[in-house]
Protein backbone atom coordinates (compact mmCIF):
# COMPACT_ATOMS: atom_id res chain seq x y z
CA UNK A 1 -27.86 -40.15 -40.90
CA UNK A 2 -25.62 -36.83 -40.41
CA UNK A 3 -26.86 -33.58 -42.17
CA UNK A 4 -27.40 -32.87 -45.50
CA UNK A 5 -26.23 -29.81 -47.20
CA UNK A 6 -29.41 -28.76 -49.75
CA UNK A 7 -29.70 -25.26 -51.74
CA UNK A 8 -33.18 -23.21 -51.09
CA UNK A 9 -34.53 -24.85 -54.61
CA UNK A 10 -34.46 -28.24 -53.35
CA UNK A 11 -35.90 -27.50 -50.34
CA UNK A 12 -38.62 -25.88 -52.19
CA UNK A 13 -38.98 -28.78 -53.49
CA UNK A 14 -39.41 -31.41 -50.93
CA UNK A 15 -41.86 -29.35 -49.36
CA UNK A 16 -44.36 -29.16 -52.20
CA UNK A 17 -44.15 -33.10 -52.96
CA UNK A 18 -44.41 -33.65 -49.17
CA UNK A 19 -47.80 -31.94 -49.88
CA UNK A 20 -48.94 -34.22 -52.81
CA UNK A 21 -47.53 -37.43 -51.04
CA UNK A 22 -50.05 -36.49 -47.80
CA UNK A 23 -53.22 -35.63 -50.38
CA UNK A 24 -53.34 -32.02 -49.39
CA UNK A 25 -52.29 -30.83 -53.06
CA UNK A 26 -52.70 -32.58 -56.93
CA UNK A 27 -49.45 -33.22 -58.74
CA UNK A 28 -51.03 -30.64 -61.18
CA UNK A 29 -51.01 -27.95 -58.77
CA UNK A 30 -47.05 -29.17 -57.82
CA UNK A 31 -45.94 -29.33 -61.76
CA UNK A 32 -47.31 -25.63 -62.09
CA UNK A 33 -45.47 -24.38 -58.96
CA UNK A 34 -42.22 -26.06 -59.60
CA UNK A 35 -42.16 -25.73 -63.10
CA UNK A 36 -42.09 -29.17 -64.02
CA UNK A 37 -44.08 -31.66 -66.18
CA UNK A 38 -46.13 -34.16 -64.40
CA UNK A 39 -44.15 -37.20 -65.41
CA UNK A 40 -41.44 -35.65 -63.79
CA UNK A 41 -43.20 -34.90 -60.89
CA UNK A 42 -44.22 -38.71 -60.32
CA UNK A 43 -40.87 -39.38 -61.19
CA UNK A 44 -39.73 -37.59 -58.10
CA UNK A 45 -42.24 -38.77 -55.90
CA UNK A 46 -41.32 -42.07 -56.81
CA UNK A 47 -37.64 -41.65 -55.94
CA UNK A 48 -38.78 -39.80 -52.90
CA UNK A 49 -40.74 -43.05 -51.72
CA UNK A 50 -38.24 -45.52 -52.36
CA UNK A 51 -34.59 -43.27 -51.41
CA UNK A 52 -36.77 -40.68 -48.84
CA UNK A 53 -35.27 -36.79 -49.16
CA UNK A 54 -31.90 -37.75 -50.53
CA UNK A 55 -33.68 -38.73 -53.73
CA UNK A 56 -34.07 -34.00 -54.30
CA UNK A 57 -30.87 -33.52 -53.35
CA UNK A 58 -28.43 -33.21 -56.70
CA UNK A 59 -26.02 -36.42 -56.93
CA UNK A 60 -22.99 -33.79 -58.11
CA UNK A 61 -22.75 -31.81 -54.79
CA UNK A 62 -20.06 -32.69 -52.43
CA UNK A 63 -18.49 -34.07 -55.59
CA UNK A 64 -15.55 -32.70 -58.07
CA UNK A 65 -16.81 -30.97 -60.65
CA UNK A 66 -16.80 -32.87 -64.18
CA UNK A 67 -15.03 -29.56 -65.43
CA UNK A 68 -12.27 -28.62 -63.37
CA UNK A 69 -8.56 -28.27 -64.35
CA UNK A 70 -7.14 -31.06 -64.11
CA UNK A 71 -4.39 -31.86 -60.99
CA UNK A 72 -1.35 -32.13 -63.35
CA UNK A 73 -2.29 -28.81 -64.97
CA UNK A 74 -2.55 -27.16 -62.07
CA UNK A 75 0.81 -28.56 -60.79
CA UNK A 76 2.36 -27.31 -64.27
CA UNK A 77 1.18 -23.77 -63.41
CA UNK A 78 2.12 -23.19 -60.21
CA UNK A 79 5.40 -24.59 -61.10
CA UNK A 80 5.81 -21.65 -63.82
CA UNK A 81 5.07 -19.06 -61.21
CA UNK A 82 7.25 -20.32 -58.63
CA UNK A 83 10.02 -20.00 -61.38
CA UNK A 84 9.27 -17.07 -63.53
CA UNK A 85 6.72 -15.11 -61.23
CA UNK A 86 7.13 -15.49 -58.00
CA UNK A 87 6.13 -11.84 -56.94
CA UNK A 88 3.10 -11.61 -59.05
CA UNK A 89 -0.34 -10.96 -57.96
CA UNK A 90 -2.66 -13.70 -59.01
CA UNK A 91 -4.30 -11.11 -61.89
CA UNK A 92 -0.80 -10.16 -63.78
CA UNK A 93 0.50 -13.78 -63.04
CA UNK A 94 -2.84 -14.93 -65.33
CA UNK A 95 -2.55 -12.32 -67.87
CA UNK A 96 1.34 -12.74 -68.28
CA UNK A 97 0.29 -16.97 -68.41
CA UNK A 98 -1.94 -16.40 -71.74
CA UNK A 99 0.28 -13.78 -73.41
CA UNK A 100 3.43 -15.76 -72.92
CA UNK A 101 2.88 -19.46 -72.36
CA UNK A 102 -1.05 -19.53 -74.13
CA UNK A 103 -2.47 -20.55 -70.45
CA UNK A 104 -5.68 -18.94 -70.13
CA UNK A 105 -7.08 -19.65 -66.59
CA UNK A 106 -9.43 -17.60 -64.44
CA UNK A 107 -7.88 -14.73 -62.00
CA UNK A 108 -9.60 -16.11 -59.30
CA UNK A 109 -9.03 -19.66 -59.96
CA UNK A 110 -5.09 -18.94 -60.20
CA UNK A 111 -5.70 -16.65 -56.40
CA UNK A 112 -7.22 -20.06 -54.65
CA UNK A 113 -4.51 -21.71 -56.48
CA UNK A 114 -1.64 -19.50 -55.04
CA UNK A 115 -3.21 -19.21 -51.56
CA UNK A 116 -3.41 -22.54 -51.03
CA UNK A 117 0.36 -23.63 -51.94
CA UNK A 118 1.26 -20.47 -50.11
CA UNK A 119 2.54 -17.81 -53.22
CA UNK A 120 -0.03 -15.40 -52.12
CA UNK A 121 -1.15 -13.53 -49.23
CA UNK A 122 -4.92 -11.95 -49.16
CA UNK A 123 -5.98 -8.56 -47.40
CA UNK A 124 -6.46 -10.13 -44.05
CA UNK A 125 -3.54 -13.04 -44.12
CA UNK A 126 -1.44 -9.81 -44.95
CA UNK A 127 -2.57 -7.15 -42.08
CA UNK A 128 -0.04 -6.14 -39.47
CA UNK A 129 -0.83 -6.36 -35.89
CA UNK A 130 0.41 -3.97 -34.21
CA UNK A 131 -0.25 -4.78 -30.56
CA UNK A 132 -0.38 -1.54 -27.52
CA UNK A 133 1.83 -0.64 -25.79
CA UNK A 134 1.77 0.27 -21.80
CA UNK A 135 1.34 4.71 -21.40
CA UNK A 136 4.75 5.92 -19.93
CA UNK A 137 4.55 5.82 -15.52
CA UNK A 138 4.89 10.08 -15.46
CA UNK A 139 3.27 12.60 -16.42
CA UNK A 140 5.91 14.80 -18.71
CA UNK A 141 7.78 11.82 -19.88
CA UNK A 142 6.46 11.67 -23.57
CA UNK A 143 4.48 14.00 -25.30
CA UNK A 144 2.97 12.94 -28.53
CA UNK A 145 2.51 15.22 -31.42
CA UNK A 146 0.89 15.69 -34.84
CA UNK A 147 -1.05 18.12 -36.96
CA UNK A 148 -4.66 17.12 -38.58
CA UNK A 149 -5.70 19.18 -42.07
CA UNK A 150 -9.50 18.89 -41.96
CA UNK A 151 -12.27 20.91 -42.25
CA UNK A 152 -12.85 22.22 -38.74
CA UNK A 153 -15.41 24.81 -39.55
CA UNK A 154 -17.24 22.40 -42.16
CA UNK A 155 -18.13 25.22 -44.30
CA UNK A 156 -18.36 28.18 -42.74
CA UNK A 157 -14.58 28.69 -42.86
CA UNK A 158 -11.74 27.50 -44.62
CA UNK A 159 -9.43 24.21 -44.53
CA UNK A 160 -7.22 24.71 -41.55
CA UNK A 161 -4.94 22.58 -39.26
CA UNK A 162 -5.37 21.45 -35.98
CA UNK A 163 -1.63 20.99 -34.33
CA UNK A 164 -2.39 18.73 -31.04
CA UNK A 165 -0.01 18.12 -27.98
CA UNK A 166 -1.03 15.39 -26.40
CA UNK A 167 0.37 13.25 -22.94
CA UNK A 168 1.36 10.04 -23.15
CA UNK A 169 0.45 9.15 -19.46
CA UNK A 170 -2.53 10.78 -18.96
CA UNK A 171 -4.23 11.39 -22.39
CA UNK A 172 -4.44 14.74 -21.31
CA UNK A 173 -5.01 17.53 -24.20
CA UNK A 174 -1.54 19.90 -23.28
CA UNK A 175 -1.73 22.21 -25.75
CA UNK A 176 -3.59 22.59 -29.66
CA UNK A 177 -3.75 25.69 -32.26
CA UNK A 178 -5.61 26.60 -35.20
CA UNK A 179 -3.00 26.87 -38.13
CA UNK A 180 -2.92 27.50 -41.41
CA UNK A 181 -0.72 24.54 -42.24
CA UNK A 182 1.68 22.37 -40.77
CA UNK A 183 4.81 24.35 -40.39
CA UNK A 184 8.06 24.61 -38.52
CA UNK A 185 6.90 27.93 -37.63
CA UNK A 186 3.34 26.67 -36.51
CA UNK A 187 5.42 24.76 -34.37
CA UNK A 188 7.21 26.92 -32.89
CA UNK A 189 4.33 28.60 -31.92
CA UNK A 190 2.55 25.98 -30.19
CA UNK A 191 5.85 24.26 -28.32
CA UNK A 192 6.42 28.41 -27.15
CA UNK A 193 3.13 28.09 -25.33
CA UNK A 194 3.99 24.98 -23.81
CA UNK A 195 7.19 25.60 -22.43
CA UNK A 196 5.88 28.81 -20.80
CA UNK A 197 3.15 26.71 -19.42
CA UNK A 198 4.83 23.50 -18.07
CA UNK A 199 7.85 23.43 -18.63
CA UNK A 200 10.28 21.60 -20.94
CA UNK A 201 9.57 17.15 -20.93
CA UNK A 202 11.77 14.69 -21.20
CA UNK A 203 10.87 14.26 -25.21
CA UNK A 204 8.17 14.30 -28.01
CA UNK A 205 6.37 11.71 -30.01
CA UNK A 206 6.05 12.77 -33.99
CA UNK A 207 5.89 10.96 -37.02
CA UNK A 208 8.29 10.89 -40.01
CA UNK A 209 7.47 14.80 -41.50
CA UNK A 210 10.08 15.91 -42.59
CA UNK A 211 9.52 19.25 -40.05
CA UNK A 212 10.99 16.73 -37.43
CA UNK A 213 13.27 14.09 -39.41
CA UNK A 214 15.59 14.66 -42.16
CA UNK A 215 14.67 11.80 -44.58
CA UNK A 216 17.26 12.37 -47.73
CA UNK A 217 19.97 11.03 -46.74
CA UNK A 218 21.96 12.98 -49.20
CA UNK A 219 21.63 16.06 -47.19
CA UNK A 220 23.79 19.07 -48.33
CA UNK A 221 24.19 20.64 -44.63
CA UNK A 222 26.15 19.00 -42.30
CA UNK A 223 24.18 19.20 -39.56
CA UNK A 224 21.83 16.40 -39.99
CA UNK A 225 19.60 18.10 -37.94
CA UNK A 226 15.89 19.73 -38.87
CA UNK A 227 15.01 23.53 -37.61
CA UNK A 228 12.57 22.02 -35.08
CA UNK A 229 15.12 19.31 -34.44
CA UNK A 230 17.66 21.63 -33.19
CA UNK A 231 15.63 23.79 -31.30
CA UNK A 232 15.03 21.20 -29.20
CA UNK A 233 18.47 20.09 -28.98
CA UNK A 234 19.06 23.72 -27.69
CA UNK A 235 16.69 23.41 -25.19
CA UNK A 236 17.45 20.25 -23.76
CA UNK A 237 14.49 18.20 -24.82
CA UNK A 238 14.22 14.95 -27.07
CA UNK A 239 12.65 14.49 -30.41
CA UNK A 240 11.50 10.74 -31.55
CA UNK A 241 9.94 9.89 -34.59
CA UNK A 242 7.28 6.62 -34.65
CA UNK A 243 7.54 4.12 -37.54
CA UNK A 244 4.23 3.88 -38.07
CA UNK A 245 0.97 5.90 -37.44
CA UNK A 246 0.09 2.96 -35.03
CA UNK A 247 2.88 3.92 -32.74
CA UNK A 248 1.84 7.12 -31.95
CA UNK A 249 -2.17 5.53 -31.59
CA UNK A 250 -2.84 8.14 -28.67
CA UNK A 251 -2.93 11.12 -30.81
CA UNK A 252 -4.36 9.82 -33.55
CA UNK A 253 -7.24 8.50 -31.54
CA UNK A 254 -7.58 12.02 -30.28
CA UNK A 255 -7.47 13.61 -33.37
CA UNK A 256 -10.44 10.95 -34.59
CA UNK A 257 -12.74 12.10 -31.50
CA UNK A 258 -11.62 15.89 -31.81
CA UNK A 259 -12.78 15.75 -35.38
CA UNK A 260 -16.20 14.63 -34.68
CA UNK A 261 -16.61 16.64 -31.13
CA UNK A 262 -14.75 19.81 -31.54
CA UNK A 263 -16.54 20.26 -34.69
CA UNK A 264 -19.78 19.85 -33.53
CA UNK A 265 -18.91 22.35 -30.26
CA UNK A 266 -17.55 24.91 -33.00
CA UNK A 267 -20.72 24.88 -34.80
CA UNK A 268 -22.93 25.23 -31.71
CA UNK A 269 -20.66 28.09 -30.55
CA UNK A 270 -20.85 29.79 -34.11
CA UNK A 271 -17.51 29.73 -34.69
CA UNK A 272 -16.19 29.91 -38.01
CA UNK A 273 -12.20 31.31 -38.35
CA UNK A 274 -9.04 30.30 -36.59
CA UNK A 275 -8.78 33.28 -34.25
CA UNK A 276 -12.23 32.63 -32.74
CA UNK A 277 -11.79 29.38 -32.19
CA UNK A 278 -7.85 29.65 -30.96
CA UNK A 279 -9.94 31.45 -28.20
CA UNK A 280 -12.54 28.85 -27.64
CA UNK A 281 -9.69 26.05 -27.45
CA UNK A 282 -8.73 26.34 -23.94
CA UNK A 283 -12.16 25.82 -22.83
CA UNK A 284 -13.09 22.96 -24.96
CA UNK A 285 -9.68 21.69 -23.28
CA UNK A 286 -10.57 21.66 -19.97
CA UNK A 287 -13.72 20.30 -20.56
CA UNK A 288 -12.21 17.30 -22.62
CA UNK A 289 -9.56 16.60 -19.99
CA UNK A 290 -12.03 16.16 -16.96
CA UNK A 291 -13.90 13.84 -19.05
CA UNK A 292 -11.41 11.64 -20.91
CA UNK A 293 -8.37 12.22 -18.63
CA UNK A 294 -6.92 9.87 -16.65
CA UNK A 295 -4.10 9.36 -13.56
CA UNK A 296 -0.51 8.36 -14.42
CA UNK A 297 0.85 5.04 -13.04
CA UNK A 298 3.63 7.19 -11.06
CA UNK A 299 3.13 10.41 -9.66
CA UNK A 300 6.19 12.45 -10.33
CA UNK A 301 6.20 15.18 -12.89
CA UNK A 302 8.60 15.21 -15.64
CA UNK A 303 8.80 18.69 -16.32
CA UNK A 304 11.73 20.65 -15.79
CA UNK A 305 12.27 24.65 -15.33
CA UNK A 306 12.16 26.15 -18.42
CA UNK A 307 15.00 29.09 -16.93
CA UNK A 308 15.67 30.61 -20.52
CA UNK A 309 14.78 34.57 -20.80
CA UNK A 310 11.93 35.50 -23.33
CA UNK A 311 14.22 36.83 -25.76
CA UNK A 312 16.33 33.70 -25.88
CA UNK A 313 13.70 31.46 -25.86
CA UNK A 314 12.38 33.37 -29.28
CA UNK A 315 16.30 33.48 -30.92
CA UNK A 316 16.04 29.72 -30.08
CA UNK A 317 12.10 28.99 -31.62
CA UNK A 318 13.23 30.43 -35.04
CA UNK A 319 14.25 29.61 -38.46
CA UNK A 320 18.02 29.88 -38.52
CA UNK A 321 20.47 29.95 -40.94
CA UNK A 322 23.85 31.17 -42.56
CA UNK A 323 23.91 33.38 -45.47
CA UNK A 324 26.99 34.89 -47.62
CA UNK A 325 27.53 38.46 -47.46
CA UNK A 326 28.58 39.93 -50.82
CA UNK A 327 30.97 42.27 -51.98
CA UNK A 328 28.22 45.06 -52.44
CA UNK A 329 26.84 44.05 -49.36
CA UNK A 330 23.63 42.04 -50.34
CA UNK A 331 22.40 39.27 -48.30
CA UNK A 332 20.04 36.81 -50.69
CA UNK A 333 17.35 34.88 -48.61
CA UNK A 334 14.33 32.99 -49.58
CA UNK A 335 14.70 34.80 -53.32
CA UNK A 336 15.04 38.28 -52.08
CA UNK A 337 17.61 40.26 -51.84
CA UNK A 338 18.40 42.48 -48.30
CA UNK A 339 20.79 45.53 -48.80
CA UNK A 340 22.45 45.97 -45.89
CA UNK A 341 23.24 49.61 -44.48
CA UNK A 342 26.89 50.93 -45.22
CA UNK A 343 28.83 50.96 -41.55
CA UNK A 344 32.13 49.34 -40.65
CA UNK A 345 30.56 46.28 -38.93
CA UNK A 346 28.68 45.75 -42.11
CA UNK A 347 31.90 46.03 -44.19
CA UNK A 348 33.71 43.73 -41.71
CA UNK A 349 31.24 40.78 -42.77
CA UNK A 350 32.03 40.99 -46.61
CA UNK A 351 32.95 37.51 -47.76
CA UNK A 352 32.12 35.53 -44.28
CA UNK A 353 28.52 34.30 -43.27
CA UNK A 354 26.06 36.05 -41.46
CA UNK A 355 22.98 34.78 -39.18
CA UNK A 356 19.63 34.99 -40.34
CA UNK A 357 16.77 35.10 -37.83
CA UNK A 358 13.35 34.14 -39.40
CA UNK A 359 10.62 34.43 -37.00
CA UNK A 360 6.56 34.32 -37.87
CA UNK A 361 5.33 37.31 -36.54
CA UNK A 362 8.35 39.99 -37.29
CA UNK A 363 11.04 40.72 -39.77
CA UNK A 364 13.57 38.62 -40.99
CA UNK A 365 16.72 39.31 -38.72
CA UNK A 366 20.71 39.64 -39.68
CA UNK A 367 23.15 39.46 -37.76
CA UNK A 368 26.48 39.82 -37.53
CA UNK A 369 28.68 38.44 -33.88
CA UNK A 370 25.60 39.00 -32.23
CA UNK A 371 25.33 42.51 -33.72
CA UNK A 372 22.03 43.69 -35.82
CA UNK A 373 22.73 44.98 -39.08
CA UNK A 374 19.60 47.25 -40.18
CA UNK A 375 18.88 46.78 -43.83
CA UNK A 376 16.33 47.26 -46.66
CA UNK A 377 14.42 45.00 -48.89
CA UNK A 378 15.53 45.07 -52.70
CA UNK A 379 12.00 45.61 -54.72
CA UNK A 380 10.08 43.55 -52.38
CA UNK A 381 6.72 44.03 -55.15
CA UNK A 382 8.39 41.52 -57.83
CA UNK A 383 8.64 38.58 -54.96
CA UNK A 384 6.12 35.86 -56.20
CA UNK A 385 5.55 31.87 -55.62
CA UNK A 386 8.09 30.32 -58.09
CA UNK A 387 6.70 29.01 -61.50
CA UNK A 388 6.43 25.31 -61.41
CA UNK A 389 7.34 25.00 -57.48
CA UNK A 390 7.79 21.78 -55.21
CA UNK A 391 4.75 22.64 -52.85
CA UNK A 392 4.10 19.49 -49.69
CA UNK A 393 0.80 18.60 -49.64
CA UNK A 394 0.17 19.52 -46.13
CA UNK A 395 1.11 23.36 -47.32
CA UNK A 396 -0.18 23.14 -50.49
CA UNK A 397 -3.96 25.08 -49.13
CA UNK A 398 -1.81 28.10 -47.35
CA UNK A 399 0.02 28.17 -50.85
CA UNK A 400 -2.77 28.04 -53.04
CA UNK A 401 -4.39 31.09 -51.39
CA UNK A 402 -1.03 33.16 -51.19
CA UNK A 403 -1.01 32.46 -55.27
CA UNK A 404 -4.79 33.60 -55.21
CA UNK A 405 -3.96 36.89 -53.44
CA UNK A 406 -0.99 37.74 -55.53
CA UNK A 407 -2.67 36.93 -58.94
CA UNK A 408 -5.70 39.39 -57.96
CA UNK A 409 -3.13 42.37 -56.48
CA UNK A 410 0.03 41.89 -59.13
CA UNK A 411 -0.34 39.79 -62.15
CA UNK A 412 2.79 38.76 -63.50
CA UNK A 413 5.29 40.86 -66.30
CA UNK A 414 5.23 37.75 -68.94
CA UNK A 415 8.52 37.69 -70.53
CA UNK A 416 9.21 37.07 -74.30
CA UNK A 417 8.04 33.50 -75.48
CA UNK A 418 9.96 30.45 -77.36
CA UNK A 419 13.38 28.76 -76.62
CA UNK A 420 15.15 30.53 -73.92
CA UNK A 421 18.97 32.06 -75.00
CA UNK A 422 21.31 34.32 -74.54
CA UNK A 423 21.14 36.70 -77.33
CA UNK A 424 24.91 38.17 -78.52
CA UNK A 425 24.68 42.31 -78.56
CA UNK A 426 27.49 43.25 -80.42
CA UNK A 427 29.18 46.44 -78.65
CA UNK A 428 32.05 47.30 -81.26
CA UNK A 429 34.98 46.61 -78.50
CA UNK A 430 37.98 44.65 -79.49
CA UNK A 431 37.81 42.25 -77.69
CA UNK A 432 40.15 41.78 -74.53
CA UNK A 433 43.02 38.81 -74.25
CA UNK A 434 46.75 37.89 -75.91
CA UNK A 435 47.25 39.01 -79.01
CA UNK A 436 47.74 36.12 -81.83
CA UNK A 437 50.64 36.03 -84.04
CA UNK A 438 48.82 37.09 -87.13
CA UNK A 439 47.55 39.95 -85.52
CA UNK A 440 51.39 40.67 -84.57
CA UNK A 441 52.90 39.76 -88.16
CA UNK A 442 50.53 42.04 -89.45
CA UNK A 443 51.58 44.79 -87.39
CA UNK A 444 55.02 44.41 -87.12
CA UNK A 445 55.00 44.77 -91.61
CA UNK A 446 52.51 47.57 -91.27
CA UNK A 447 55.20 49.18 -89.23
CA UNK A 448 58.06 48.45 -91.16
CA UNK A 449 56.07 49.69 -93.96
CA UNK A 450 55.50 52.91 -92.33
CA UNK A 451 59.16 53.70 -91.75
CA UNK A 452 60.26 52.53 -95.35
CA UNK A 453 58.02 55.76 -96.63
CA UNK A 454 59.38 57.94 -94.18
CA UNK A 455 62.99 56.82 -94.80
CA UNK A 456 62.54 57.42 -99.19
CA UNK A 457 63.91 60.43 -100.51
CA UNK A 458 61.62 63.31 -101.90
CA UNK A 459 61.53 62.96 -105.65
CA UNK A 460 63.39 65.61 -107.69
């Protein structure tokens, strides 16, 4: 005899009759414990004597049910969504089968359905493998890249970003900054301090943001190129961008064990702002690397000479651009307005484009051939966050608390309510173009007119 599949009830079962079969209990005492009468007590014991265990055991299991959909029915079904729905999930595919064809049949039941003749995927038929990949042979080769918003100083400071440089071949924490947000200019900052300390790599790792990749493909400039992008292409180094957040597994993984161990160290340490704990990162660093770290497969080093001056590597880490000069010489840029100064290289730029030079920690920068041109900032107090704004949501905390700080120190002049127009002000003028024919009838007989009474005799 093979094995027999029984539920915990029957089991229950067989276990108290085996008791009143070997005198140890009254069929009573079984009834009252099973909840059953006593004539159908001795009615199982019976059975049990002459067909032994299998007599408990419920003659419907391992057997269709007497109320299942019938085959046909189900063949009729799946043949309407292999026609008409073919991309539905089993719970739309149900409720679009009563409202339009009367069909009412359980989610569920329609899921198994679709499984089995292969119309529908579940969670773990559809997850993606992604299998690893080997780290690159030298150290310098690739260096991955990414930024991670959480809250680093769990409430003793605010929501910041972690920007993390991590190598490929090694695992080795290169470089990582307390930020506001994830910015070009953040950026800039951190790659600034790399370069200066190693050297320039062969390329970096990102992901899609659009601080790296230009994703519209209907992009107005021509240069198909990001701010960060050609920075890098400037300097000589490579930017890649991985498909996936798998891809680039390394610094993700670090940003997972950063998260839980850098923000335990911060709290022991006391730490609770960004400039604190940009100080406390290089030691964390070291600390991390010796204990994580690991040799490359080759040992070369990647890096080359950085050999650009100080003051070209910061016209290079900068947000450049081109901007019209007007006739009254006003530059506009970002919303404001920059007078320049009145000289003869200033006048020599009206009508072409000038540079602008946008850099974090100093003043916005025009120039002209190379040349400076000093300027002043039209009413700089009216420059607000634009009503209604596209904000990403990786910038959206630094731009919540600029709007903060400028609703407390200048609330806003609200303008008149209702339909926006253009109002007509009459100003009395004729007004300016070709005069009509009427107009010149009228003043051609007005003339004639004139020189008819001049021409008439005085009256006697």
């Amino acid at each position: 005899m093979g094995l027999l599949l029984m539920s915990e009830r029957e089991l229950q079962r067989i276990e108290v009759l085996a008791q009143v079969l070997d005198g140890s209990l009254r069929s009573a005492t079984a009834a009252s414990l099973l909840g059953l009468s006593q004539r159908q007590v001795q009615r199982l014991l019976g059975k049990i004597r002459d067909e032994g265990a299998m007599a408990v055991r419920h003659k419907l299991r391992g057997r269709p049910s007497n109320n299942r959909i019938s085959a046909l029915k189900r063949d009729y079904i799946l043949s309407l969504i292999r026609s008409d729905y073919p991309d539905f999930g089993p719970t739309l595919a149900a409720e679009k089968l009563a409202e339009r064809h009367g069909i009412r049949i359980s989610s569920e039941s329609l899921r198994q359905w679709m499984m089995t003749a292969g119309l529908w995927h579940s969670r773990a038929q559809r997850h993606r493998l992604h299998q690893p990949r080997l780290r690159r042979q030298a150290f310098g080769e690739l260096i991955q890249i990414d930024g991670s918003d959480h809250r680093w100083f769990e409430d003793r400071g605010p929501v910041c970003t972690l920007l993390v440089f991590i190598d490929d071949a090694t695992g080795k924490l290169m470089q990582m900054r307390f930020v506001p947000s994830e910015t070009t200019e953040a950026y800039f900052m951190v790659v600034e301090d790399y370069l200066r300390d190693y050297g320039r790599p062969v390329a970096f790792y990102s992901d899609k943001h659009s601080i790296f990749r230009i994703n519209r493909p209907e992009v107005r400039n021509g240069h198909a190129m990001t701010q960060f992008g050609r920075a890098l292409a400037e300097l000589n180094i490579e930017i890649l961008c991985a498909n996936s957040s798998q891809a680039k597994g390394r610094v993700e993984r670090a940003n997972r064990t950063l998260q839980d161990r850098l923000v335990k160290e911060l709290r022991l340490a006391g730490i609770s702002d960004m400039v604190a704990g940009n100080a406390f990162l290089p030691g964390f660093m070291a600390r991390h690397n010796e204990r994580f770290a690991c040799l490359p497969a080759g040992s070369d080093d990647l890096h080359r000479p950085l050999n650009v001056p100080a003051s070209r590597l910061r016209e290079i880490l900068c947000i450049r651009d081109q901007r019209r000069l007007s006739g009254n010489l006003v530059v506009h840029y970002e919303r404001r307005k920059f007078i320049l100064n009145d000289s003869a290289h200033a006048r020599s730029a009206i009508g072409q484009y000038v540079e602008t030079y946008a850099h974090a920690d100093r003043p916005l920068e025009i120039r002209w051939k190379g040349m400076l041109l000093p300027y002043r900032v039209f009413d700089p107090s009216q420059q607000r966050v634009t009503h209604a704004s596209i904000t990403e949501n990786k910038r959206l905390a630094e731009v919540l608390s600029y709007i903060m700080v400028q609703q407390q120190t200048n609330p806003p002049q609200v303008g008149p309510v209702g339909k926006q127009r253009d109002y007509y002000t009459p100003t009395g003028k004729s007004g300016r173009g070709r005069t009509s024919w009427l107009d010149k009838r009228a003043e051609r007989r007005a003339a004639e007119a004139q020189a008819a009474q001049l021409l008439q005799p005085p009256a006697q």
